[in-house]
C-alpha atoms as a PDB file:
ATOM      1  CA  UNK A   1      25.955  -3.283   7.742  1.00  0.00           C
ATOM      2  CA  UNK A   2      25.058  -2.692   4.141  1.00  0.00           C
ATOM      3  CA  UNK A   3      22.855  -4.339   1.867  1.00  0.00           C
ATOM      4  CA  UNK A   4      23.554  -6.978  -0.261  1.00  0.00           C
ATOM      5  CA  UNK A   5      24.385  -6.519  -3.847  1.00  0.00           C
ATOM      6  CA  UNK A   6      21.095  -7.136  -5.465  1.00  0.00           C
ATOM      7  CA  UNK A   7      20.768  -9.537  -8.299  1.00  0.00           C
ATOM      8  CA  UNK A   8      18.459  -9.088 -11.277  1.00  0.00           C
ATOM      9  CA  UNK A   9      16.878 -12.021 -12.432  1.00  0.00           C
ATOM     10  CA  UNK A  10      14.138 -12.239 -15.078  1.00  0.00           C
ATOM     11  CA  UNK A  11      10.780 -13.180 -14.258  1.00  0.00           C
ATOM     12  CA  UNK A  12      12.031 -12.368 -10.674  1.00  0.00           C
ATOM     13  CA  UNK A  13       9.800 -11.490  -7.783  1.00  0.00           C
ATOM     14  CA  UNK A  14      11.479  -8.974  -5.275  1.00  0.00           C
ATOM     15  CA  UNK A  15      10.031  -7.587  -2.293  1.00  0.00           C
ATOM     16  CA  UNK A  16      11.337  -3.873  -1.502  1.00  0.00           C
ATOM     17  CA  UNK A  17      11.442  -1.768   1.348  1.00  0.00           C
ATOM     18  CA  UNK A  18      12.675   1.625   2.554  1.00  0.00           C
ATOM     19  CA  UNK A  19      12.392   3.758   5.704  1.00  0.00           C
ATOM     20  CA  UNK A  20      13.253   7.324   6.460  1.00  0.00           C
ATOM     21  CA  UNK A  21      16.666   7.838   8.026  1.00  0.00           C
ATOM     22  CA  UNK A  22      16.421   7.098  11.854  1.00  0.00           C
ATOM     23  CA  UNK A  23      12.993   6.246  11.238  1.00  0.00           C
ATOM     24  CA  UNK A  24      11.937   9.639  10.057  1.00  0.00           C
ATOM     25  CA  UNK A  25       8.198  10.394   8.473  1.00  0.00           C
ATOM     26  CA  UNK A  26       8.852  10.039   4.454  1.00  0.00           C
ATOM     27  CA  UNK A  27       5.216  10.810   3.346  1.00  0.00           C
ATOM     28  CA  UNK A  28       3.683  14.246   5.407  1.00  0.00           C
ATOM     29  CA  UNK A  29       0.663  13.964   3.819  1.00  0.00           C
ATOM     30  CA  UNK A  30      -1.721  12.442   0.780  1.00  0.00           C
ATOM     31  CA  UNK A  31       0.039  14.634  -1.599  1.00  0.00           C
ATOM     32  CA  UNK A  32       3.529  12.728  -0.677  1.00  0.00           C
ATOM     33  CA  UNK A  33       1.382   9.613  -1.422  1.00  0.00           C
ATOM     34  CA  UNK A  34       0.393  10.416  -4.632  1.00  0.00           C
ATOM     35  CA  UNK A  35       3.463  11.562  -6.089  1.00  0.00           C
ATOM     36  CA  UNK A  36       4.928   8.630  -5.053  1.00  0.00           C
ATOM     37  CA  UNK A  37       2.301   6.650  -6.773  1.00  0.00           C
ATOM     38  CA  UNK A  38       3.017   8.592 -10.026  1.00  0.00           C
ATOM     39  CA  UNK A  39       6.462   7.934  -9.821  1.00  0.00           C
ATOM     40  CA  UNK A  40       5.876   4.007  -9.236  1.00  0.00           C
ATOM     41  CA  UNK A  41       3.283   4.332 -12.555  1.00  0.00           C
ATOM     42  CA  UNK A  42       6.518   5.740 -14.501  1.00  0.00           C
ATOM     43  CA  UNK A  43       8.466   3.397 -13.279  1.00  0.00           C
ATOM     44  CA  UNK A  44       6.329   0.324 -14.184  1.00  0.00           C
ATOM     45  CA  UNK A  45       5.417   1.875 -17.966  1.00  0.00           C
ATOM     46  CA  UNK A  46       9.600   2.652 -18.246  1.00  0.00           C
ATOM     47  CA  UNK A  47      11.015  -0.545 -17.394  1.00  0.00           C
ATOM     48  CA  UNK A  48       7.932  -3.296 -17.819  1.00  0.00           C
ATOM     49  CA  UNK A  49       7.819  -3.802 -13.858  1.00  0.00           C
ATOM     50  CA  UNK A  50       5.019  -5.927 -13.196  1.00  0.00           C
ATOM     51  CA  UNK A  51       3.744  -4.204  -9.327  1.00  0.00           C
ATOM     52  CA  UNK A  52       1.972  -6.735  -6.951  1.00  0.00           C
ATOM     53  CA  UNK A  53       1.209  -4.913  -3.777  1.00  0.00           C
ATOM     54  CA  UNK A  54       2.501  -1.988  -2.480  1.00  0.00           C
ATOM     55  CA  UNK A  55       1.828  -0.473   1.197  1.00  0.00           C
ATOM     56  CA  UNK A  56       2.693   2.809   1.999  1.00  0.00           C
ATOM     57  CA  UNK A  57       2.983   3.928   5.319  1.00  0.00           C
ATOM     58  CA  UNK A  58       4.416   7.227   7.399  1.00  0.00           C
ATOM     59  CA  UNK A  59       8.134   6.209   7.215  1.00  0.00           C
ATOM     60  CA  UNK A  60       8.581   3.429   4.930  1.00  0.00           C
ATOM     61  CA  UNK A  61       6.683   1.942   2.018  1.00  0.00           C
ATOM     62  CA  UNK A  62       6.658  -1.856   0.895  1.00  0.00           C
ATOM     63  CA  UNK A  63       6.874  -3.478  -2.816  1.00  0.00           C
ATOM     64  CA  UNK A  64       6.107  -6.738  -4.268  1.00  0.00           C
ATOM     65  CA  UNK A  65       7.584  -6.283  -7.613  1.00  0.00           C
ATOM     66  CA  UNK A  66       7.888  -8.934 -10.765  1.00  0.00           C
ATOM     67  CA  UNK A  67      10.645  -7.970 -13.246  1.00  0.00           C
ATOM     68  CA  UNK A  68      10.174 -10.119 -16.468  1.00  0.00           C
ATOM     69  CA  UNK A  69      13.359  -7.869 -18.119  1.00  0.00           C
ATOM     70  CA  UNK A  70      15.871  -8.925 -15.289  1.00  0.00           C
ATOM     71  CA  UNK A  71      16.217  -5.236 -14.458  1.00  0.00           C
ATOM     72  CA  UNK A  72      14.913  -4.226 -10.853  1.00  0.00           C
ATOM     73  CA  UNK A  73      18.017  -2.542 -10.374  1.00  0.00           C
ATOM     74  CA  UNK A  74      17.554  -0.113 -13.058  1.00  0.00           C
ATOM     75  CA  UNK A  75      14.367   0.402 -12.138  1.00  0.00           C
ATOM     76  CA  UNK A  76      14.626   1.595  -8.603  1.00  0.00           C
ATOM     77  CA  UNK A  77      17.531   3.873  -9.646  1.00  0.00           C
ATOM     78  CA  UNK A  78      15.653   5.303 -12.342  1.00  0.00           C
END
């Protein structure tokens, strides 16, 4: 079953979540992790997102995310 369209609010909170397909390891190592936190810092100075709390673990990683521009869409494509 898919997702539900997501709808951008401003000044919304939005938890976010993603695992490897069939559960697969996403991050192999600390190097995975970092990248991904560079890309998260791009993301947040690009599109204003206001990050909470993030957990990262082998096969999926977890957001808390505030978006006071209504855009979290655009800003997990981007």
């Amino acid at each position: 079953m898919a997702r539900p369209i997501r709808v951008d609010v401003e000044g919304g909170w939005y938890h976010i979540t993603a695992r490897g397909t069939e559960r697969r390891t996403v991050f192999q190592d600390n190097r995975d992790h970092e990248r991904f936190l560079e890309l998260l810092a791009e993301m947040r100075r690009r599109y204003a997102v206001d990050v909470r709390a993030y957990a990262l673990m082998g096969n999926h990683y977890h957001l808390l995310i505030r978006t006071p521009r209504a855009n979290a869409s655009a800003a997990l494509q981007g």
